[in-house]
PDB file of N, CA and C in Angstrom:
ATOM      1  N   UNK A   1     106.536 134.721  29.349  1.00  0.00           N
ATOM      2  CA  UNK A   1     107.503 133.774  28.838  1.00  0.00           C
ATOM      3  C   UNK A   1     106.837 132.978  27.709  1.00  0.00           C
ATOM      4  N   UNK A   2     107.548 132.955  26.312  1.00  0.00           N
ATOM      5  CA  UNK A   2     107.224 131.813  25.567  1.00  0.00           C
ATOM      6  C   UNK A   2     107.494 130.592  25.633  1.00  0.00           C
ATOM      7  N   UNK A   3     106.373 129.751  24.898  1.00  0.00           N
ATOM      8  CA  UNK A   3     106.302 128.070  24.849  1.00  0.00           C
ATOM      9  C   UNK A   3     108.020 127.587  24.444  1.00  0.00           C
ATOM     10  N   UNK A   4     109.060 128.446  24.297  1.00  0.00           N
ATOM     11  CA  UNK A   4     110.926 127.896  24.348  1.00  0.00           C
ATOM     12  C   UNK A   4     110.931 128.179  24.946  1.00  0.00           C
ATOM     13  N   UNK A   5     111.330 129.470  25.249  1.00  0.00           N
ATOM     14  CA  UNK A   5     111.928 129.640  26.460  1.00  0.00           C
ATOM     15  C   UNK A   5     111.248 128.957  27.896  1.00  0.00           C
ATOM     16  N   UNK A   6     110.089 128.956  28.188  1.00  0.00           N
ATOM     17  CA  UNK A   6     109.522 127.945  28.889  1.00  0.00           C
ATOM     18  C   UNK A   6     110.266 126.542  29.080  1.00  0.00           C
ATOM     19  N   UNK A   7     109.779 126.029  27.483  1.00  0.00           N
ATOM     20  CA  UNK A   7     110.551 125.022  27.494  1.00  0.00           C
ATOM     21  C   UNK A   7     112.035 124.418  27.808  1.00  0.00           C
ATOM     22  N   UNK A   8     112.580 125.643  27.308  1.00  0.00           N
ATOM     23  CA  UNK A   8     114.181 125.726  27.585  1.00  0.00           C
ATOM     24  C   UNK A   8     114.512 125.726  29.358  1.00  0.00           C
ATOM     25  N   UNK A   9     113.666 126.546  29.275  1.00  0.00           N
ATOM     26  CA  UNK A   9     114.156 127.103  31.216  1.00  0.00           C
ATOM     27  C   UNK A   9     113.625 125.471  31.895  1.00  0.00           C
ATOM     28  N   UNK A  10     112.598 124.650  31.536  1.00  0.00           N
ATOM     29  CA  UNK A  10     112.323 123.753  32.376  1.00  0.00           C
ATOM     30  C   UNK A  10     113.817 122.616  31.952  1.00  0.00           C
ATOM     31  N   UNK A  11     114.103 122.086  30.873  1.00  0.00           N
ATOM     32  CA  UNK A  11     114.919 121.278  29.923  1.00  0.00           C
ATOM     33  C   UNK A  11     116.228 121.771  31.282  1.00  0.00           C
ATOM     34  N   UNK A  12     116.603 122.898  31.160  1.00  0.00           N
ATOM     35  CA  UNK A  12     117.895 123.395  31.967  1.00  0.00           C
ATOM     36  C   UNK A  12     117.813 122.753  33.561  1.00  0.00           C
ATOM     37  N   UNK A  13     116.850 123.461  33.832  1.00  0.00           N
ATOM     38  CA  UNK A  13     116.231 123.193  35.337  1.00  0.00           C
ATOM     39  C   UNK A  13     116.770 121.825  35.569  1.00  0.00           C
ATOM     40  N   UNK A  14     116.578 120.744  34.669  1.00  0.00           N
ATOM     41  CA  UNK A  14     116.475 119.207  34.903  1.00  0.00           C
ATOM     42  C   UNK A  14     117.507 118.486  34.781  1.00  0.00           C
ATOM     43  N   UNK A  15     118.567 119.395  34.109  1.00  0.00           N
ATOM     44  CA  UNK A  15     120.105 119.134  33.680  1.00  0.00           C
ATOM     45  C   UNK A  15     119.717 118.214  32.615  1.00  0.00           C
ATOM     46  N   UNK A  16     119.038 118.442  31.562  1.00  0.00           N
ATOM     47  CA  UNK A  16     118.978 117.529  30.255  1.00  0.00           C
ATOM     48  C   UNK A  16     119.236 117.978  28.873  1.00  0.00           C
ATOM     49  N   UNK A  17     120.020 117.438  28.445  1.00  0.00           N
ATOM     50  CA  UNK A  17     120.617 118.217  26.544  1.00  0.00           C
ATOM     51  C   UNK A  17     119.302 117.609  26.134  1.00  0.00           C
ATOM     52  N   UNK A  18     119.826 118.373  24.845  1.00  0.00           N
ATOM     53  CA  UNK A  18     119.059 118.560  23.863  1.00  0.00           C
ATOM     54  C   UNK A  18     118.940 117.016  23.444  1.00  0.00           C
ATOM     55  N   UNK A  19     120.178 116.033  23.412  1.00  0.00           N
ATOM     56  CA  UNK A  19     120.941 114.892  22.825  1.00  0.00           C
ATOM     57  C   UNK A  19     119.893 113.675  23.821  1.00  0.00           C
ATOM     58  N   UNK A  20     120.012 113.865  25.176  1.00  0.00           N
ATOM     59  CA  UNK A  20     119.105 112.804  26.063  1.00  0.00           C
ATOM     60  C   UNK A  20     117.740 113.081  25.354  1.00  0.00           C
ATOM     61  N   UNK A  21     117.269 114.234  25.676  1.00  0.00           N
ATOM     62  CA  UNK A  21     115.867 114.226  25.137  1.00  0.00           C
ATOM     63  C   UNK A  21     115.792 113.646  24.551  1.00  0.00           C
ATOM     64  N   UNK A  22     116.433 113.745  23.057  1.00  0.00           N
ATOM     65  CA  UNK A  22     116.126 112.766  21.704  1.00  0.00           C
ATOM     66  C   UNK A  22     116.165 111.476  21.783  1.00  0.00           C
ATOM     67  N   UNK A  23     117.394 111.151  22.508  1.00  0.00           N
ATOM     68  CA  UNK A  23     117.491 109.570  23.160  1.00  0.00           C
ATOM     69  C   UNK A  23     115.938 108.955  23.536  1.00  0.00           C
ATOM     70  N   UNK A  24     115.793 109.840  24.753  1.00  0.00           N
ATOM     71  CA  UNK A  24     114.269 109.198  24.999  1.00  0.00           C
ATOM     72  C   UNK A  24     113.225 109.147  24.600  1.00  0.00           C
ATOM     73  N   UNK A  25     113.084 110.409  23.544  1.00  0.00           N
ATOM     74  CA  UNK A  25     111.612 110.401  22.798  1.00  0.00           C
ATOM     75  C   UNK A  25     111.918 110.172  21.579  1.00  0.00           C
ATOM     76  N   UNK A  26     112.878 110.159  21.110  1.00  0.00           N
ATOM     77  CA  UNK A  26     112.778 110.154  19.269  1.00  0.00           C
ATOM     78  C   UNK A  26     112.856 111.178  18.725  1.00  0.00           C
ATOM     79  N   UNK A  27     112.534 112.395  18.930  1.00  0.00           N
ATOM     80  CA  UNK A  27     112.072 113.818  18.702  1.00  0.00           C
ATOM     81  C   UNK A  27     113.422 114.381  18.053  1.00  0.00           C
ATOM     82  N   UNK A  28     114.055 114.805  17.147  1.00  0.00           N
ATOM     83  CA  UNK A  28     115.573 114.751  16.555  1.00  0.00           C
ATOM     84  C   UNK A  28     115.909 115.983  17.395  1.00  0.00           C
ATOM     85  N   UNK A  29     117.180 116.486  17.337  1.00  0.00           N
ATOM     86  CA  UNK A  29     117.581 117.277  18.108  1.00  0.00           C
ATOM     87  C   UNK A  29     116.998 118.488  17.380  1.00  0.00           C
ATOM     88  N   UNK A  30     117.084 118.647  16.185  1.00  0.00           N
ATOM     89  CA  UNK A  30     116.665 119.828  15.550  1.00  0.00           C
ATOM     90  C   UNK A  30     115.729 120.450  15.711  1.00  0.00           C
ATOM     91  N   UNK A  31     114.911 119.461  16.086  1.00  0.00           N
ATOM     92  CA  UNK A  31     112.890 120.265  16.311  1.00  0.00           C
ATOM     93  C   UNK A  31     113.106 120.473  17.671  1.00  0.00           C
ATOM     94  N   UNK A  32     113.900 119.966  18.283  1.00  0.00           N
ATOM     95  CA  UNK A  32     113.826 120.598  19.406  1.00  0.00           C
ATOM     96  C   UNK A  32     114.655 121.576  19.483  1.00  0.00           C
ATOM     97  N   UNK A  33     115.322 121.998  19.207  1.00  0.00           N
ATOM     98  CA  UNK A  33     115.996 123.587  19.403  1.00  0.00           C
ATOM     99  C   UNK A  33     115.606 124.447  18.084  1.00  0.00           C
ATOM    100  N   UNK A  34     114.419 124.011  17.298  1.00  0.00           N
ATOM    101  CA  UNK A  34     113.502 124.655  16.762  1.00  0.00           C
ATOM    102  C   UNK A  34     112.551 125.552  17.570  1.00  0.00           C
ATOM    103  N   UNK A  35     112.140 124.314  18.610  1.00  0.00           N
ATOM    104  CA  UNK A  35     110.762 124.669  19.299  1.00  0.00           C
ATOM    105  C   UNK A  35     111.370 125.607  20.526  1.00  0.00           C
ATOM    106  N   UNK A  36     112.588 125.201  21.060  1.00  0.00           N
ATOM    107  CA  UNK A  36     113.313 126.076  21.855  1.00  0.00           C
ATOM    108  C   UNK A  36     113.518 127.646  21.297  1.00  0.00           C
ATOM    109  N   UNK A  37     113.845 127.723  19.621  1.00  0.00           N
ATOM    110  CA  UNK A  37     114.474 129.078  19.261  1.00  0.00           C
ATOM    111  C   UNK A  37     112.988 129.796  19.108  1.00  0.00           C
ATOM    112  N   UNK A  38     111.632 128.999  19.085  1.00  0.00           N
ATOM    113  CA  UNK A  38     110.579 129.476  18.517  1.00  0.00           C
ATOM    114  C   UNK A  38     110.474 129.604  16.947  1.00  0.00           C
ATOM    115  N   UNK A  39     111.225 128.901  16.505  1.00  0.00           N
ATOM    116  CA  UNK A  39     111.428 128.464  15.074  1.00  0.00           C
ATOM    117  C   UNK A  39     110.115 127.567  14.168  1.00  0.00           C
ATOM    118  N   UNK A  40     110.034 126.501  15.040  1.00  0.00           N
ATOM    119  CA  UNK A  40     109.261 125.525  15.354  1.00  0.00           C
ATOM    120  C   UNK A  40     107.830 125.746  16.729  1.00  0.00           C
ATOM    121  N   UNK A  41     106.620 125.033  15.777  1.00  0.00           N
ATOM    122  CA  UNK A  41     105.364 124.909  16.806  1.00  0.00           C
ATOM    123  C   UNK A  41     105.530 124.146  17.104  1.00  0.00           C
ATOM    124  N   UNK A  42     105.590 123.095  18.550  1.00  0.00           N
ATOM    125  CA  UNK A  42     105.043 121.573  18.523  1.00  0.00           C
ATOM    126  C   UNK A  42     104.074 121.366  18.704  1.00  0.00           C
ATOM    127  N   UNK A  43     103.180 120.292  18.260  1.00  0.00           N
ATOM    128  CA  UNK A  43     102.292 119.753  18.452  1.00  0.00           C
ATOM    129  C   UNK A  43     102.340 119.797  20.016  1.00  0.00           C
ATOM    130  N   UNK A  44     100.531 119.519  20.061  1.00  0.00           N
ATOM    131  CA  UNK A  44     100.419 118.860  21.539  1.00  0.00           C
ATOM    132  C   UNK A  44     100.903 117.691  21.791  1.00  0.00           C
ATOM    133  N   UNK A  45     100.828 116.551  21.038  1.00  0.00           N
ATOM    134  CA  UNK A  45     101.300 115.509  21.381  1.00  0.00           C
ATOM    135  C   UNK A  45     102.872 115.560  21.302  1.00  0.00           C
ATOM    136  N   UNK A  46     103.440 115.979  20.466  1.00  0.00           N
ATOM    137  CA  UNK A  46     105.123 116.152  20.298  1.00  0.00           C
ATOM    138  C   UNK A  46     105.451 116.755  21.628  1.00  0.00           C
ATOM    139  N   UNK A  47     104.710 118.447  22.500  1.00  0.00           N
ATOM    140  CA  UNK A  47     104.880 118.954  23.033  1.00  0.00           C
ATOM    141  C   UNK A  47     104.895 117.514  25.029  1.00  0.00           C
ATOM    142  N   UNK A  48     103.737 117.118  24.987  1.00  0.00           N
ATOM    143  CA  UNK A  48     103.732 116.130  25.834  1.00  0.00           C
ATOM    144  C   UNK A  48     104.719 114.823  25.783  1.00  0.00           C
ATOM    145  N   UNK A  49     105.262 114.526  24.785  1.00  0.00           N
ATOM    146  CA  UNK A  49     106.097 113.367  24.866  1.00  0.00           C
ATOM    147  C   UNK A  49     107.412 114.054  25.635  1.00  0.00           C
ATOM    148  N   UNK A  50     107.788 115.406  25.341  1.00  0.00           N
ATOM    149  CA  UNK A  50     108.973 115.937  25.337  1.00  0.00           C
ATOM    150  C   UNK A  50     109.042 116.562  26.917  1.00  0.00           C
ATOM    151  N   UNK A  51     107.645 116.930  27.365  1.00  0.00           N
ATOM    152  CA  UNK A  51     107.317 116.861  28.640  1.00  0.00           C
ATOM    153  C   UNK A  51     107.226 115.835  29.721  1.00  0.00           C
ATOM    154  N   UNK A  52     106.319 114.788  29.190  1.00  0.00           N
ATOM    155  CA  UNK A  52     106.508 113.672  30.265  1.00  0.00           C
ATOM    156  C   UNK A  52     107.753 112.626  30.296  1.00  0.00           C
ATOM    157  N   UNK A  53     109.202 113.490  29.507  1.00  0.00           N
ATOM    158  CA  UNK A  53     110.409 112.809  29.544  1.00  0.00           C
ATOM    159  C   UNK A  53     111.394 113.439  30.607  1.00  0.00           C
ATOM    160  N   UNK A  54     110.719 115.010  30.564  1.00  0.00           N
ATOM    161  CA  UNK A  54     111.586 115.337  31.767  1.00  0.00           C
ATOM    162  C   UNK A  54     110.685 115.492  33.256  1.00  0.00           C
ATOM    163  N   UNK A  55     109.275 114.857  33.040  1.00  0.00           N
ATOM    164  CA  UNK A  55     108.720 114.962  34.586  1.00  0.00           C
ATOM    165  C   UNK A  55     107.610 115.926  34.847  1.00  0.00           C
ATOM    166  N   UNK A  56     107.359 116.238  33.386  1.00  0.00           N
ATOM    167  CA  UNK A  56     106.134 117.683  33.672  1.00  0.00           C
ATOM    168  C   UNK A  56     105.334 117.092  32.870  1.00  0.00           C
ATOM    169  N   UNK A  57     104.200 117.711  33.249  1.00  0.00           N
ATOM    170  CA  UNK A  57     102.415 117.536  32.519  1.00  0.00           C
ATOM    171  C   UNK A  57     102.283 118.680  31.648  1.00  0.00           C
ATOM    172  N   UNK A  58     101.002 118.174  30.650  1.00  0.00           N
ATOM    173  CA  UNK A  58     100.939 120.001  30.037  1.00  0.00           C
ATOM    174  C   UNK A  58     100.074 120.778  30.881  1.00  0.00           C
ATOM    175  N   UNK A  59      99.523 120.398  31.625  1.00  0.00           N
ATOM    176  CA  UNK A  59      98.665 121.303  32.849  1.00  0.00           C
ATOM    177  C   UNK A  59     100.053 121.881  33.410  1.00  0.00           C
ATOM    178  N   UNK A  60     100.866 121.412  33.964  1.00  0.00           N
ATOM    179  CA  UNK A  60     101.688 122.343  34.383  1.00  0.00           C
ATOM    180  C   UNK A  60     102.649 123.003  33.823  1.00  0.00           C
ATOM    181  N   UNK A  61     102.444 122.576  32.566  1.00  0.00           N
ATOM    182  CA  UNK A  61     103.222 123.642  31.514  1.00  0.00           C
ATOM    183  C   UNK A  61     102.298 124.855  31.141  1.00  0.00           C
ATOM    184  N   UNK A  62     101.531 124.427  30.653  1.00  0.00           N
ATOM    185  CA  UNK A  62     100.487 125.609  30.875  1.00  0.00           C
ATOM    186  C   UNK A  62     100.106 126.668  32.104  1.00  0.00           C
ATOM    187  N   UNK A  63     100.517 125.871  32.685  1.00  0.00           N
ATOM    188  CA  UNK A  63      99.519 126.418  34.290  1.00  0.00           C
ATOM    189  C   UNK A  63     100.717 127.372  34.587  1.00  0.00           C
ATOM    190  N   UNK A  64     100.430 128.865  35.073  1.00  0.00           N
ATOM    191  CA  UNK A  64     101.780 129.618  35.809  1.00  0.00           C
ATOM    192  C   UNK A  64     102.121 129.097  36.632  1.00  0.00           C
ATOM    193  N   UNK A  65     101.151 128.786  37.730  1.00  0.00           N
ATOM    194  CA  UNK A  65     101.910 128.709  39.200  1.00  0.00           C
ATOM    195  C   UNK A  65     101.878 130.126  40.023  1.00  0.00           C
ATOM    196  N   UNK A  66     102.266 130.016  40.814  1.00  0.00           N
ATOM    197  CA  UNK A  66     102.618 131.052  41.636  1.00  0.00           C
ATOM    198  C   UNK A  66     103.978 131.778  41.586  1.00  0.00           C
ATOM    199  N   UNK A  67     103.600 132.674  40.781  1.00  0.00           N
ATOM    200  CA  UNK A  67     104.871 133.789  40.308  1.00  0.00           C
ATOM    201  C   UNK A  67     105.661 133.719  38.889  1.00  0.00           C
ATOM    202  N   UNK A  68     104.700 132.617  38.539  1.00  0.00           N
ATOM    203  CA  UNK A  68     105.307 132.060  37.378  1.00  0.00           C
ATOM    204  C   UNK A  68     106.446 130.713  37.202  1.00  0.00           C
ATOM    205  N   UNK A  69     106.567 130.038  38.739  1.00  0.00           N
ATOM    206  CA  UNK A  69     107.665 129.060  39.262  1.00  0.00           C
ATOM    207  C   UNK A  69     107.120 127.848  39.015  1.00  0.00           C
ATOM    208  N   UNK A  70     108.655 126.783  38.756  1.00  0.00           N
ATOM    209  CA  UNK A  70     108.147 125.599  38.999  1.00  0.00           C
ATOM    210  C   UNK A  70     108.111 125.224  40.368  1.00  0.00           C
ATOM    211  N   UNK A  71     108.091 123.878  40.281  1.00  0.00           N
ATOM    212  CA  UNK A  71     108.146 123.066  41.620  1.00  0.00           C
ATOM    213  C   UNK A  71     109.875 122.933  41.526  1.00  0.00           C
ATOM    214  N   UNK A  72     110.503 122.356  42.636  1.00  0.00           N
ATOM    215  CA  UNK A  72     111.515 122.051  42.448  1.00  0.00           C
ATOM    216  C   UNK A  72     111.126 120.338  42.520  1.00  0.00           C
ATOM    217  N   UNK A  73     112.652 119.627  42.546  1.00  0.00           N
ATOM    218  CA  UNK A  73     112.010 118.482  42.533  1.00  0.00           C
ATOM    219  C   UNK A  73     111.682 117.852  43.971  1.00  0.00           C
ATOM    220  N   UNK A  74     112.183 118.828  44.907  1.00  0.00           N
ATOM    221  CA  UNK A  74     112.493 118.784  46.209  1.00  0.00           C
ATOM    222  C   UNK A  74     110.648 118.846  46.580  1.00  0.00           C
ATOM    223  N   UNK A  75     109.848 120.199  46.077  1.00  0.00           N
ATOM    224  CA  UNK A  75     108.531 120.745  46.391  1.00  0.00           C
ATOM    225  C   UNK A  75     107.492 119.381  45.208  1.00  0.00           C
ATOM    226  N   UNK A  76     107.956 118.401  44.478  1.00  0.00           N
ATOM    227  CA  UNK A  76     106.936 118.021  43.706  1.00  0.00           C
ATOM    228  C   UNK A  76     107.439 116.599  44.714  1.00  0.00           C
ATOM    229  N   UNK A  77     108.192 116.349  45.146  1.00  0.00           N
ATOM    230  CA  UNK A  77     107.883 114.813  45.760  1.00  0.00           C
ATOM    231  C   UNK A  77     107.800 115.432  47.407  1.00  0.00           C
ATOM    232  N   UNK A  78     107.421 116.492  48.124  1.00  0.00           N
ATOM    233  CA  UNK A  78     106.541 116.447  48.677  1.00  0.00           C
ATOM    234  C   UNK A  78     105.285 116.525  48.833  1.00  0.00           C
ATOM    235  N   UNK A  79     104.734 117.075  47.725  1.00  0.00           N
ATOM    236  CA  UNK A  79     103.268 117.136  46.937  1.00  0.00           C
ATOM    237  C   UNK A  79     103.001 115.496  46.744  1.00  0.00           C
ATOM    238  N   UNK A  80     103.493 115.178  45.767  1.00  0.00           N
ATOM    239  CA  UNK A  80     103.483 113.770  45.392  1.00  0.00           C
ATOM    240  C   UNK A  80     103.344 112.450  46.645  1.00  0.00           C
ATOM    241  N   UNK A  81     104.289 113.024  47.821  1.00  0.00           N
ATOM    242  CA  UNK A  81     103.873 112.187  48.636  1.00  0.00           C
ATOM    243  C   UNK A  81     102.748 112.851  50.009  1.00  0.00           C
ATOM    244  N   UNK A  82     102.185 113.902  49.728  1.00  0.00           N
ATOM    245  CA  UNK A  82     101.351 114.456  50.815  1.00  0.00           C
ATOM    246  C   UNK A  82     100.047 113.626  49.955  1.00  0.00           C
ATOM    247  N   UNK A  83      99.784 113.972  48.698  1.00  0.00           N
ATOM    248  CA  UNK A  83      98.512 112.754  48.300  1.00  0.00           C
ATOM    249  C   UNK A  83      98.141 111.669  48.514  1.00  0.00           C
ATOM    250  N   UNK A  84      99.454 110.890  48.735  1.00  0.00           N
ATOM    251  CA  UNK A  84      99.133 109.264  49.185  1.00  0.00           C
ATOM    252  C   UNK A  84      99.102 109.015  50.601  1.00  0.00           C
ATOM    253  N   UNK A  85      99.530 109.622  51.339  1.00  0.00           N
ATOM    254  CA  UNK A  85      99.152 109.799  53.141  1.00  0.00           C
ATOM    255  C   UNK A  85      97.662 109.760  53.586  1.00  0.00           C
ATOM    256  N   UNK A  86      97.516 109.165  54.481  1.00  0.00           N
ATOM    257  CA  UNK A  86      96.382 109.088  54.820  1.00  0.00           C
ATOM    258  C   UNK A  86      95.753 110.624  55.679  1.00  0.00           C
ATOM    259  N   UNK A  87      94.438 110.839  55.548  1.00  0.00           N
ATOM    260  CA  UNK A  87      94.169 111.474  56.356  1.00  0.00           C
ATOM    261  C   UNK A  87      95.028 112.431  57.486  1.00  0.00           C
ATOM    262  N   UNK A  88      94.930 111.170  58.791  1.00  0.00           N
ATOM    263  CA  UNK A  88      95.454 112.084  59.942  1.00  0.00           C
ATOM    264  C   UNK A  88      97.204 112.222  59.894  1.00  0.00           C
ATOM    265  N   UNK A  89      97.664 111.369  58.746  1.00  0.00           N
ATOM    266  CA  UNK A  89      99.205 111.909  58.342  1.00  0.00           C
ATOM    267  C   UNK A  89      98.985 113.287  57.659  1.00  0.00           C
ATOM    268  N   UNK A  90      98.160 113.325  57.017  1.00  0.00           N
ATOM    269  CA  UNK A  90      98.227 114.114  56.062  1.00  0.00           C
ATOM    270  C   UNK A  90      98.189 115.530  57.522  1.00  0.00           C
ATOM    271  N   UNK A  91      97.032 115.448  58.496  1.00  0.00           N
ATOM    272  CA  UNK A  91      96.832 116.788  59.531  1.00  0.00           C
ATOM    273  C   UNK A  91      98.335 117.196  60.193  1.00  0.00           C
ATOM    274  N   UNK A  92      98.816 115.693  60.365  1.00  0.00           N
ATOM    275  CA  UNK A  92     100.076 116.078  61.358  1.00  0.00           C
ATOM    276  C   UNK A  92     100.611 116.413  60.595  1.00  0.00           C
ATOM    277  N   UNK A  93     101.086 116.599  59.521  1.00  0.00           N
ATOM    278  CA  UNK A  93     102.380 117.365  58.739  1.00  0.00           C
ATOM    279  C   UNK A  93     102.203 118.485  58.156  1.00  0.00           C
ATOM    280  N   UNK A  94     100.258 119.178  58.253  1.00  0.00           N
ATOM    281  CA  UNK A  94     100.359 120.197  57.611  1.00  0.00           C
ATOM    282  C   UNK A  94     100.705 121.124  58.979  1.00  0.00           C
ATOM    283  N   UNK A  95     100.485 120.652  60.269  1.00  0.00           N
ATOM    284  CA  UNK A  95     100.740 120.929  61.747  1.00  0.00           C
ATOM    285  C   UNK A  95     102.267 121.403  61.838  1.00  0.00           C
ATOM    286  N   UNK A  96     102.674 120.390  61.528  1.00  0.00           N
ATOM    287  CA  UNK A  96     104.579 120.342  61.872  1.00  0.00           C
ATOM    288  C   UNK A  96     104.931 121.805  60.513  1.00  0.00           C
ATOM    289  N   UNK A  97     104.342 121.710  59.431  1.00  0.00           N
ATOM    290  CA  UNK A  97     104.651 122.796  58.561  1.00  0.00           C
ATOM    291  C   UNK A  97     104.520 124.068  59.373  1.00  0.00           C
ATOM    292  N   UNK A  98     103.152 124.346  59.779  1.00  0.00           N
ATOM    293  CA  UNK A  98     102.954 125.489  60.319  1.00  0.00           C
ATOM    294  C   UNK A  98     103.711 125.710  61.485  1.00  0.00           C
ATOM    295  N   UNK A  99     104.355 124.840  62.496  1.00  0.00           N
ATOM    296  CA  UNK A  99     105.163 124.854  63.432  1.00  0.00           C
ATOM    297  C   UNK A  99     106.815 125.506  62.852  1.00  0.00           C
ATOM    298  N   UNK A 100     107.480 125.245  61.607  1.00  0.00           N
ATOM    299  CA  UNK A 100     108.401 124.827  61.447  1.00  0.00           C
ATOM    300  C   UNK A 100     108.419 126.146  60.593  1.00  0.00           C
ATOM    301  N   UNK A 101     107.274 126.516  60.109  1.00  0.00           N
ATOM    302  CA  UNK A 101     107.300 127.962  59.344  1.00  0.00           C
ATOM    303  C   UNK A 101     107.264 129.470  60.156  1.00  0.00           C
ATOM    304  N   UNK A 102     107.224 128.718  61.621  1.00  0.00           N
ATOM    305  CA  UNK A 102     107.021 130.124  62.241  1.00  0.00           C
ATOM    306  C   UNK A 102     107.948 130.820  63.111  1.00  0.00           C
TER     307      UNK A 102
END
């Protein structure tokens, strides 16, 4: 997959136009369905503003993943909240997973 279509498929994923994006970053609509058609390079920094508006890092834009998938938003705020748990929260729920997966 290319750096649009990438981009595109995450943008969709999040239910966000082209029009919010711009709202929030500044970024005009054009460069962005530049960078979507592969018309347009973005910068790293252009590329990260346009990322950390819909919730992604460039490590995980970069990064495949497993199978090539994102997180949903369902799988990143359980990630998100398995980090801040302490310890023996953290044992009991990887417990109840393996219970609940089998």
């Amino acid at each position: 997959m290319d750096i649009g279509e990438k981009f595109r498929s995450i943008r969709e994923s999040k239910g966000m136009t082209k029009y919010r994006l711009t709202q929030i970053t500044g970024i005009s609509g054009h460069h962005i369905k530049g960078i979507e058609n592969n018309t347009r390079q973005p910068t790293i920094d252009t590329l990260q503003r346009l990322l950390e508006a819909m919730g992604y890092s460039l490590a995980e834009f970069f990064s495949n993943g497993e199978n090539g998938m994102y997180l949903t938003d369902e799988e990143r705020r359980l990630v998100e909240n398995f980090r801040i748990i302490d310890k023996p929260k953290a044992e009991a729920l990887l417990n109840m997973s393996d219970v609940l997966t089998k």
